[in-house]
C-alpha atoms as a PDB file:
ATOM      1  CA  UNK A   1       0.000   0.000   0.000  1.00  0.00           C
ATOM      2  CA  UNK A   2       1.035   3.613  -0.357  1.00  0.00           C
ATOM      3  CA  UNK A   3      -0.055   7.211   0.819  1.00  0.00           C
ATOM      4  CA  UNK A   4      -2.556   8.499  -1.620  1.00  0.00           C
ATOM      5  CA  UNK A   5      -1.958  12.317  -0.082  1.00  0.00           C
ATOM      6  CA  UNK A   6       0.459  13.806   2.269  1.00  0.00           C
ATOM      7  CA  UNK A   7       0.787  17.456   2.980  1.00  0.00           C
ATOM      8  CA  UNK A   8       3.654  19.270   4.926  1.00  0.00           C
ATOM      9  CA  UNK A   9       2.283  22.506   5.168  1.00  0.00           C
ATOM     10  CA  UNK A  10       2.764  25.199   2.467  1.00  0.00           C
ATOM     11  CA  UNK A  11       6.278  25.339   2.741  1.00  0.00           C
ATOM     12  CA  UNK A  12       6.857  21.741   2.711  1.00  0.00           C
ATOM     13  CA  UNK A  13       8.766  22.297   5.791  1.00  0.00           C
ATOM     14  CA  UNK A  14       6.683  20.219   8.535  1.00  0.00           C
ATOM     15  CA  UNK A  15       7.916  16.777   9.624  1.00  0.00           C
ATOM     16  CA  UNK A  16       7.819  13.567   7.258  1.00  0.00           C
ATOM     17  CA  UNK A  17       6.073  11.237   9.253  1.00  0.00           C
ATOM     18  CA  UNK A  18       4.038  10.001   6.786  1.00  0.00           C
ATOM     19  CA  UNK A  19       5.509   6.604   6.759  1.00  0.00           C
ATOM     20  CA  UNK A  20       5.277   6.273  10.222  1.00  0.00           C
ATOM     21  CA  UNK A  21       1.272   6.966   9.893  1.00  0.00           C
ATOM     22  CA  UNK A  22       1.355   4.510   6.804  1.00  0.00           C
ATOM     23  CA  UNK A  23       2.596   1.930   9.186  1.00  0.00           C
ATOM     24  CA  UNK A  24       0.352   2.684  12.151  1.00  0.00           C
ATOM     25  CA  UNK A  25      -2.228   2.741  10.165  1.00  0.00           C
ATOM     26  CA  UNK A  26      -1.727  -0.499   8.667  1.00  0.00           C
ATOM     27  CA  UNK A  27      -1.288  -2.190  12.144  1.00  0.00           C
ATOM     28  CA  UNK A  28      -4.525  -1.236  13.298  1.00  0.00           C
ATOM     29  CA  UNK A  29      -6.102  -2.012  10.569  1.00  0.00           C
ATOM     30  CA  UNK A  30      -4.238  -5.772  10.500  1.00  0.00           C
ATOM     31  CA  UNK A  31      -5.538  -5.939  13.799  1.00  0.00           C
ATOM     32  CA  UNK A  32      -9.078  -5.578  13.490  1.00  0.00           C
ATOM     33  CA  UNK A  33      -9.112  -7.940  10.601  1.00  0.00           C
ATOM     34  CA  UNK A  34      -7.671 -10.240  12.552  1.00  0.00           C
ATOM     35  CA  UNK A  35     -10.615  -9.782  15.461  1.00  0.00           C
ATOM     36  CA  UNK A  36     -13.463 -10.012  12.892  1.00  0.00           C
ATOM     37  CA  UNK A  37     -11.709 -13.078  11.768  1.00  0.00           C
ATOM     38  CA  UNK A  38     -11.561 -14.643  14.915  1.00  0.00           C
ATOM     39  CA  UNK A  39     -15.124 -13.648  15.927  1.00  0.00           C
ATOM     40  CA  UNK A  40     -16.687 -14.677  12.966  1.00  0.00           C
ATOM     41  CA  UNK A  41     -15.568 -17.904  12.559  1.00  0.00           C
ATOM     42  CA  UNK A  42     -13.752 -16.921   9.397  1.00  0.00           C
ATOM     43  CA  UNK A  43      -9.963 -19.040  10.594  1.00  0.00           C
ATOM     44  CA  UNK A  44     -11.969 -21.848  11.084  1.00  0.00           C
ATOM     45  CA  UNK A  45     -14.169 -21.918   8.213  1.00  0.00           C
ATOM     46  CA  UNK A  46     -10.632 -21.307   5.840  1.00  0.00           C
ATOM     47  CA  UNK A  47      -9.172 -24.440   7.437  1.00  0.00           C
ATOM     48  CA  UNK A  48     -12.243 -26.355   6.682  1.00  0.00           C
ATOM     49  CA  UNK A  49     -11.743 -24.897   3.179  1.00  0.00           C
ATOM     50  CA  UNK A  50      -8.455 -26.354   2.951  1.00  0.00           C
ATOM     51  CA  UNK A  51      -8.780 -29.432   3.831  1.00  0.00           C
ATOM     52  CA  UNK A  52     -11.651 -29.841   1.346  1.00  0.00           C
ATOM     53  CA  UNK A  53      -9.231 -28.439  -1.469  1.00  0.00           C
ATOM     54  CA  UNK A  54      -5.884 -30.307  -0.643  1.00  0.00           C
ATOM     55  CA  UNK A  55      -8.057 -33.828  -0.303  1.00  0.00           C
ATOM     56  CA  UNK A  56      -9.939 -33.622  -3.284  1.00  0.00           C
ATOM     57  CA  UNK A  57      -6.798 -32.191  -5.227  1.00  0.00           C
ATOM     58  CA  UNK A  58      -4.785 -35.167  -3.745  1.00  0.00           C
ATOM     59  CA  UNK A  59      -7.982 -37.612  -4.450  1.00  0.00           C
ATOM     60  CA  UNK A  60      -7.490 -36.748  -8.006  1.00  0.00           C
ATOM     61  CA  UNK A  61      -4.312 -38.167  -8.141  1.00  0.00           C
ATOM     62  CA  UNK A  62      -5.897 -41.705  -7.048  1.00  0.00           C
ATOM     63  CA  UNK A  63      -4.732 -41.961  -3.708  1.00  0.00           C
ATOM     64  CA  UNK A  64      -8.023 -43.131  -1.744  1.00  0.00           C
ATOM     65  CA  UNK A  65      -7.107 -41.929   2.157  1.00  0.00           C
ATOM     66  CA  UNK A  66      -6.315 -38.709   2.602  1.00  0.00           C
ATOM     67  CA  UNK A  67      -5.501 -36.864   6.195  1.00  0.00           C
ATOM     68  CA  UNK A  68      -4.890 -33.478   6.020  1.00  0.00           C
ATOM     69  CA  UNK A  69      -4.599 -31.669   9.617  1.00  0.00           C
ATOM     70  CA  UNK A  70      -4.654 -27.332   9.199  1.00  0.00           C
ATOM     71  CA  UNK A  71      -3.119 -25.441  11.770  1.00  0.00           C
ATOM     72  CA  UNK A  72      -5.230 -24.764  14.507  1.00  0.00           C
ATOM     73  CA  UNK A  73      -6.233 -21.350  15.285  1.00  0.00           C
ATOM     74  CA  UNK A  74      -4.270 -20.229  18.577  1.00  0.00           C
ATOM     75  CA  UNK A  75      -5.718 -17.854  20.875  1.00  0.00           C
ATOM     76  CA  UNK A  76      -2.611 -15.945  20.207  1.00  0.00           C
ATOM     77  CA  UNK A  77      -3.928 -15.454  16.784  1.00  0.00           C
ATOM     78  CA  UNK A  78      -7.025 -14.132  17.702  1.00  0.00           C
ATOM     79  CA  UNK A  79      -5.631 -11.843  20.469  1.00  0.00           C
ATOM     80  CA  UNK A  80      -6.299  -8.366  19.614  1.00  0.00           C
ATOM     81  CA  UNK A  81      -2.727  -6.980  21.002  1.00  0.00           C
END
């Protein structure tokens, strides 16, 4: 991503900090994707996606048992820190 818009004031003098907002701004907004994730059920239902893909894409290949085991969504995942 990139800033659209940045102004310094008319003289272009103030301070640059516009990739420090950039960066703030992305973290916050990382984190409450990651919340609505969690609360929705959205981790979970993408590892029951996954499993569905990789077995029937394995399947295809004529193997008849397939186990595949996602990573399990961690509290730590879903922490909003």
């Amino acid at each position: 991503s990139s800033v659209y818009d940045y102004n310094r004031g008319p003289l272009g003098l103030g301070p640059d900090v516009a990739p420090n907002l950039q960066k703030l701004a992305q973290e916050e907004a990382l984190k409450k994707i990651r919340l609505a994730a969690c609360t929705d059920g959205i981790l979970e239902k993408a590892n029951d996606r996954a499993k569905l893909a990789v077995s029937s894409l394995i399947r295809i290949s004529g193997i008849k048992e397939v186990i595949v085991e996602p990573q399990p969504v961690t509290p730590q995942q879903c922490a909003a820190s």
